[in-house]
Protein backbone atom coordinates (compact mmCIF):
# COMPACT_ATOMS: atom_id res chain seq x y z
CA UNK A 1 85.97 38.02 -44.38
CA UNK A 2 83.91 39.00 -41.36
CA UNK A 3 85.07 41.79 -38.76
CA UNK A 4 85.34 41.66 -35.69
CA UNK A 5 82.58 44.43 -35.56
CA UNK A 6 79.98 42.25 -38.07
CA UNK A 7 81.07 38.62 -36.02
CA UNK A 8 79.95 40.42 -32.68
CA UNK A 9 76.65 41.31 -34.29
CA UNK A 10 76.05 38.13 -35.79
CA UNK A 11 76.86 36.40 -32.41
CA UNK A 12 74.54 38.61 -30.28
CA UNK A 13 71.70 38.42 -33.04
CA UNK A 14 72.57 33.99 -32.80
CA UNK A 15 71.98 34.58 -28.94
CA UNK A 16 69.01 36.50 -29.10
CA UNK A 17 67.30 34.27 -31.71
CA UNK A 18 67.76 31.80 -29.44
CA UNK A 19 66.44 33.11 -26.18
CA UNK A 20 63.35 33.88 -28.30
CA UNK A 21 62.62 30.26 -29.06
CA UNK A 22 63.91 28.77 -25.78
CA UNK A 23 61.61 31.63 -24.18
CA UNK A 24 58.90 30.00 -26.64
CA UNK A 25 59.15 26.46 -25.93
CA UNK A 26 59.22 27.38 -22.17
CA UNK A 27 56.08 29.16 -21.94
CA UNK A 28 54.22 26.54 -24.37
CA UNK A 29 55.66 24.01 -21.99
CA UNK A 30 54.35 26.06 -19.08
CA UNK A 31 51.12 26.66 -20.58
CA UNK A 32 50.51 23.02 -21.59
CA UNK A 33 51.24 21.89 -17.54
CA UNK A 34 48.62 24.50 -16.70
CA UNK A 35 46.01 22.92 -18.53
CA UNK A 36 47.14 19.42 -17.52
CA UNK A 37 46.50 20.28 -13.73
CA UNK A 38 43.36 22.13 -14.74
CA UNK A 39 42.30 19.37 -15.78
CA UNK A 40 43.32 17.51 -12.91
CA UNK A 41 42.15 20.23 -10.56
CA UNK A 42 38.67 20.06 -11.99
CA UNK A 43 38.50 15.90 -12.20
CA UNK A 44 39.17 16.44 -8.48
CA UNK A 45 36.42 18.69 -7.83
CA UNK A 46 33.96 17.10 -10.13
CA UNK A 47 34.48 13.88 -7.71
CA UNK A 48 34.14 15.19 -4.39
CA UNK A 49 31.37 17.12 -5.18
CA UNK A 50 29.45 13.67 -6.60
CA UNK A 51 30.61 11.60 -3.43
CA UNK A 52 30.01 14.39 -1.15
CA UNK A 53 26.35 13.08 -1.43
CA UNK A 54 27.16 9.68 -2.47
CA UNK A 55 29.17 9.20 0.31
CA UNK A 56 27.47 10.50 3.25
CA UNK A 57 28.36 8.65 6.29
CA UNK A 58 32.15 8.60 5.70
CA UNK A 59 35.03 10.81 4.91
CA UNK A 60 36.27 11.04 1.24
CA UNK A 61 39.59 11.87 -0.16
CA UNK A 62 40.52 11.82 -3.57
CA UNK A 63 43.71 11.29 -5.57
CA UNK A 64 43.74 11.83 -9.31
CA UNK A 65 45.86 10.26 -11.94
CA UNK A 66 48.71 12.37 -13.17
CA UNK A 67 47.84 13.32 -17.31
CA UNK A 68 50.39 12.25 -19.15
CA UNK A 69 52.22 15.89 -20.10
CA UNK A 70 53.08 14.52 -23.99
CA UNK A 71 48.76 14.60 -24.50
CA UNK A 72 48.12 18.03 -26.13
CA UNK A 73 45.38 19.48 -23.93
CA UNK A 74 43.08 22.46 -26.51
CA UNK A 75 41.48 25.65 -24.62
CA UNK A 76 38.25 25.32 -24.02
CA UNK A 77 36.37 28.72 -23.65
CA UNK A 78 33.63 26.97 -22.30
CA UNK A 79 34.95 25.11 -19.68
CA UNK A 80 35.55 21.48 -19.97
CA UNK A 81 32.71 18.56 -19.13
CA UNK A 82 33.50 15.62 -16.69
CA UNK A 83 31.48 13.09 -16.63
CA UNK A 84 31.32 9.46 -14.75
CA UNK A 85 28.75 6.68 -14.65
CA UNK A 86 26.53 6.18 -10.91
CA UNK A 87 28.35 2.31 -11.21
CA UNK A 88 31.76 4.07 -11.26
CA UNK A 89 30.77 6.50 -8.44
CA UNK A 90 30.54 3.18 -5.79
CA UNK A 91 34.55 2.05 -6.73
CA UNK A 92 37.62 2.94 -5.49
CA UNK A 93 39.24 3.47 -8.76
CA UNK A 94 36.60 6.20 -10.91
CA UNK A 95 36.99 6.41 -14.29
CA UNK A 96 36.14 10.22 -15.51
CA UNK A 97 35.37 11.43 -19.34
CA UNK A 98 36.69 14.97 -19.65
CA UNK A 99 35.03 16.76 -22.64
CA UNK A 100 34.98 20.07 -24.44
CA UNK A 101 31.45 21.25 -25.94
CA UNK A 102 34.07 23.59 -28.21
CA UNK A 103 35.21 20.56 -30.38
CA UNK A 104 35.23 16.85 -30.37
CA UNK A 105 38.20 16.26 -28.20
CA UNK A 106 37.77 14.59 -25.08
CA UNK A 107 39.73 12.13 -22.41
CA UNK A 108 39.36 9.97 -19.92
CA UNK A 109 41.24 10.38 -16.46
CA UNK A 110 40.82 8.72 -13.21
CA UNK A 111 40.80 8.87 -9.60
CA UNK A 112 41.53 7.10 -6.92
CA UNK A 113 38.79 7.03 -3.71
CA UNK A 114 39.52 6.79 -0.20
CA UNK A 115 36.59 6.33 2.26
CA UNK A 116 37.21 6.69 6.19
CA UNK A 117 35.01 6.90 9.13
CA UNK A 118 35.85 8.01 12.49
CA UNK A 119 35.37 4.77 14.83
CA UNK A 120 36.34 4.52 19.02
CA UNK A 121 39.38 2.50 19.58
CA UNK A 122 41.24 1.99 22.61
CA UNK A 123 43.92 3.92 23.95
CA UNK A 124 46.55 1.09 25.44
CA UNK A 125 45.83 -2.46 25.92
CA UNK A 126 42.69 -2.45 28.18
CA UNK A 127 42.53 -5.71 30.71
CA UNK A 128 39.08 -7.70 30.87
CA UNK A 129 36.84 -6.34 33.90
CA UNK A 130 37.99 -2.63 33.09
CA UNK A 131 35.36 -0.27 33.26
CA UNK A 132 35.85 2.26 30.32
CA UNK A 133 36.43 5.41 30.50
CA UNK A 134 37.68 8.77 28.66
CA UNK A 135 41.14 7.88 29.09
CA UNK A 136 41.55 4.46 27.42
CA UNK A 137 39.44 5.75 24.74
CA UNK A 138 39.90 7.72 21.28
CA UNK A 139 39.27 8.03 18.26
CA UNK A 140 40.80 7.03 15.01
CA UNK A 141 40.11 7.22 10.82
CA UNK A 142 39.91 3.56 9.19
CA UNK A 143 39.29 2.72 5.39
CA UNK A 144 35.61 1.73 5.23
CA UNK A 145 36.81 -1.59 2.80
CA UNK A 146 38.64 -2.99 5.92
CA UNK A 147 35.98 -2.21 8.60
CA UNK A 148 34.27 -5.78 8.53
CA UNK A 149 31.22 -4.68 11.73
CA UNK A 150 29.74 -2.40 13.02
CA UNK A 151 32.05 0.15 15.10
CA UNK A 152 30.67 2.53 17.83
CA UNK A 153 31.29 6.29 16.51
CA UNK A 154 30.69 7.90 19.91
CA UNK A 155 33.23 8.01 23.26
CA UNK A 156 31.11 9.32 25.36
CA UNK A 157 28.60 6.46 24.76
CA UNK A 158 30.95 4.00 25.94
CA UNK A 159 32.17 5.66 29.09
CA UNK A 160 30.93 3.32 31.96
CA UNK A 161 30.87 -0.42 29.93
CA UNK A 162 32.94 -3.33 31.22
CA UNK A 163 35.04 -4.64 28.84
CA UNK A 164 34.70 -8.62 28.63
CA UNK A 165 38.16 -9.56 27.56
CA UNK A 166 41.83 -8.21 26.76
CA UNK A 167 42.02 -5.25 23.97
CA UNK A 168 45.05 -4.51 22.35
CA UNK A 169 46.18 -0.91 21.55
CA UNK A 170 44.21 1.25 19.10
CA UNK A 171 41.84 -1.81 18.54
CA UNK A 172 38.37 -1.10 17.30
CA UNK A 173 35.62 -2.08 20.02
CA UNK A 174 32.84 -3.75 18.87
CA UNK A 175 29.60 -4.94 20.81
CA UNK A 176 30.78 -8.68 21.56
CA UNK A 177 33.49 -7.27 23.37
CA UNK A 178 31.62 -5.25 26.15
CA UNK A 179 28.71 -5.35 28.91
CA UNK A 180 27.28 -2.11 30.46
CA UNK A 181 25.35 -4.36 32.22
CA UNK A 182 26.52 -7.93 32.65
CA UNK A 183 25.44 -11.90 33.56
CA UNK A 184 25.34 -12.23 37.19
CA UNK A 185 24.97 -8.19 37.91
CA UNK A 186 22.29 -6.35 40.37
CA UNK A 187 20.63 -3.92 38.55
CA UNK A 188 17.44 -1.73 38.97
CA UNK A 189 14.86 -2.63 37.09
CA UNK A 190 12.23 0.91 35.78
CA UNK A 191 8.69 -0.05 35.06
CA UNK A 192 7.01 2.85 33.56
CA UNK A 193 3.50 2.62 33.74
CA UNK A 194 0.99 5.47 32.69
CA UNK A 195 3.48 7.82 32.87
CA UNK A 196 4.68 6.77 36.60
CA UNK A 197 7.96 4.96 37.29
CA UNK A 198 8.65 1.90 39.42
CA UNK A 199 11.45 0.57 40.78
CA UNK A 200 12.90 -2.74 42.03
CA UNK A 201 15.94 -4.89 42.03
CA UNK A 202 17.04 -7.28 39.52
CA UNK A 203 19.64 -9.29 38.66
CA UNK A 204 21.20 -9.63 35.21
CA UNK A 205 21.19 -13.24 33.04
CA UNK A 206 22.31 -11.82 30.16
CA UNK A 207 25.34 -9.48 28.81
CA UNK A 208 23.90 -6.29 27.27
CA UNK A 209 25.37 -2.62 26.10
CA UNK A 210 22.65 0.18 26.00
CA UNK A 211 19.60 0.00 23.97
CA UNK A 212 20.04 -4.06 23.98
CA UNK A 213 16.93 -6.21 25.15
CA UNK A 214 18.35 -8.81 27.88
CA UNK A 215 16.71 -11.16 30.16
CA UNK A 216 16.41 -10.20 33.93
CA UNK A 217 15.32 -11.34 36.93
CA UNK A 218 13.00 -9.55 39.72
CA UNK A 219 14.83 -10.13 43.08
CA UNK A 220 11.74 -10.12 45.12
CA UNK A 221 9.22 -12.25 42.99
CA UNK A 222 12.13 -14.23 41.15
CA UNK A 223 9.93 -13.29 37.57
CA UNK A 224 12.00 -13.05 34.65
CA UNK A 225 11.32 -10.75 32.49
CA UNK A 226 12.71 -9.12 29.43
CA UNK A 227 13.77 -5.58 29.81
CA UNK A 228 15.99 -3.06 27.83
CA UNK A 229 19.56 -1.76 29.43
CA UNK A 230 19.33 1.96 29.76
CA UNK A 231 22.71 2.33 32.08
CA UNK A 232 25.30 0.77 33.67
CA UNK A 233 22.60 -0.39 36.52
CA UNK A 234 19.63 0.30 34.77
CA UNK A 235 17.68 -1.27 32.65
CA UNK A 236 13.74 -0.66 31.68
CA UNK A 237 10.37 -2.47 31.05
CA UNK A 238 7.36 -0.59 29.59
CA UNK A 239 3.99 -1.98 30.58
């Protein structure tokens, strides 16, 4: 028969054994998520650091794919491998072989790709016949997969066009939808000529934002020419 002295013994020496493997299964539980999001951590960095020149002209964010925690992950004192193909590089879902040069164990992970650009958009609903400017302009991040044209990048650039029809809040501008100089407008026209400038008036027969070639014609000799907008009331002929 067990005292009350050996029973209390027993007991505590029951409770310690198990702390010691509840302790144990914690920290290999602990240990095994820290390898998990090391590996995550590093399929992360391994990716932006491919599309960072990949990927130039937009803004990339990356989510990876949670490991499943059952997969037993090994150390790997030489740091694990990731690898993708250039194919994989251009999707939106990347597929990514993580290796060990230790051993023969290796999986594959994946990450899903997020491309914006920064693109002007309006700020309200902007009536046709507004002249833009700072104010009803901003800017705004849009997935590159759903941008379908070409966007202007720049507010400043489009501070002074005439917008040609009814915008709706936070919508995109594109060319089609604006005139810094439009049909039916007086504008100056700039010869530059050997280094000297000439000026004359001119009257618009086309629609045109800057660095477009439109059709004009001179107000005094009624010649129409073809000259490129440079402003608002500008636009210029080299001869």
């Amino acid at each position: 028969m067990m005292n009350k002295t050996n029973y209390s013994i027993s007991n505590s020496v029951s409770s310690f054994m198990a702390f010691v493997v509840l302790s144990t299964v914690s920290l290999a539980t602990s240990a095994s998520q820290s390898m998990h999001e090391k590996i995550e951590e590093g399929t992360k960095k391994y990716l932006l650091s491919q599309l960072s020149s990949h990927d130039q002209d937009s803004n990339v964010d990356v989510a990876v794919v949670k490991i499943d925690e059952r997969i037993n992950i090994p150390q790997c004192p030489t740091g694990f491998q990731f690898n993708s193909s250039a194919d994989a590089l251009a999707q939106s879902h990347i597929s990514v072989r993580v290796s060990c040069g230790d051993n023969d164990w290796y999986l594959f992970t994946s990450g899903h790709v997020t491309r914006t650009t920064d693109i002007v958009v309006t700020r309200g609903a902007v009536s046709p016949g507004t002249v833009l400017t700072s104010s009803n302009l901003s800017i705004a991040k849009v997935d590159v997969r759903k941008l379908r044209f070409t966007a202007f990048t720049d507010v400043d650039a489009l501070i002074g066009a005439r917008v040609k029809r009814r915008i709706t809040d936070g919508q995109a501008l594109q060319s089609n939808m604006l005139c810094f100089v439009c049909k039916g407008d007086r504008i100056t026209i700039t010869a530059e000529v050997a280094g000297m400038k000439v000026k004359t008036a001119g009257i618009a027969q086309q629609d045109g934002v800057v660095g477009d070639n439109i059709k004009v014609v001179n107000a005094s000799s009624q010649k129409a020419i073809v000259a490129r907008v440079a402003s608002s009331d500008e636009v210029v002929i080299h001869l």
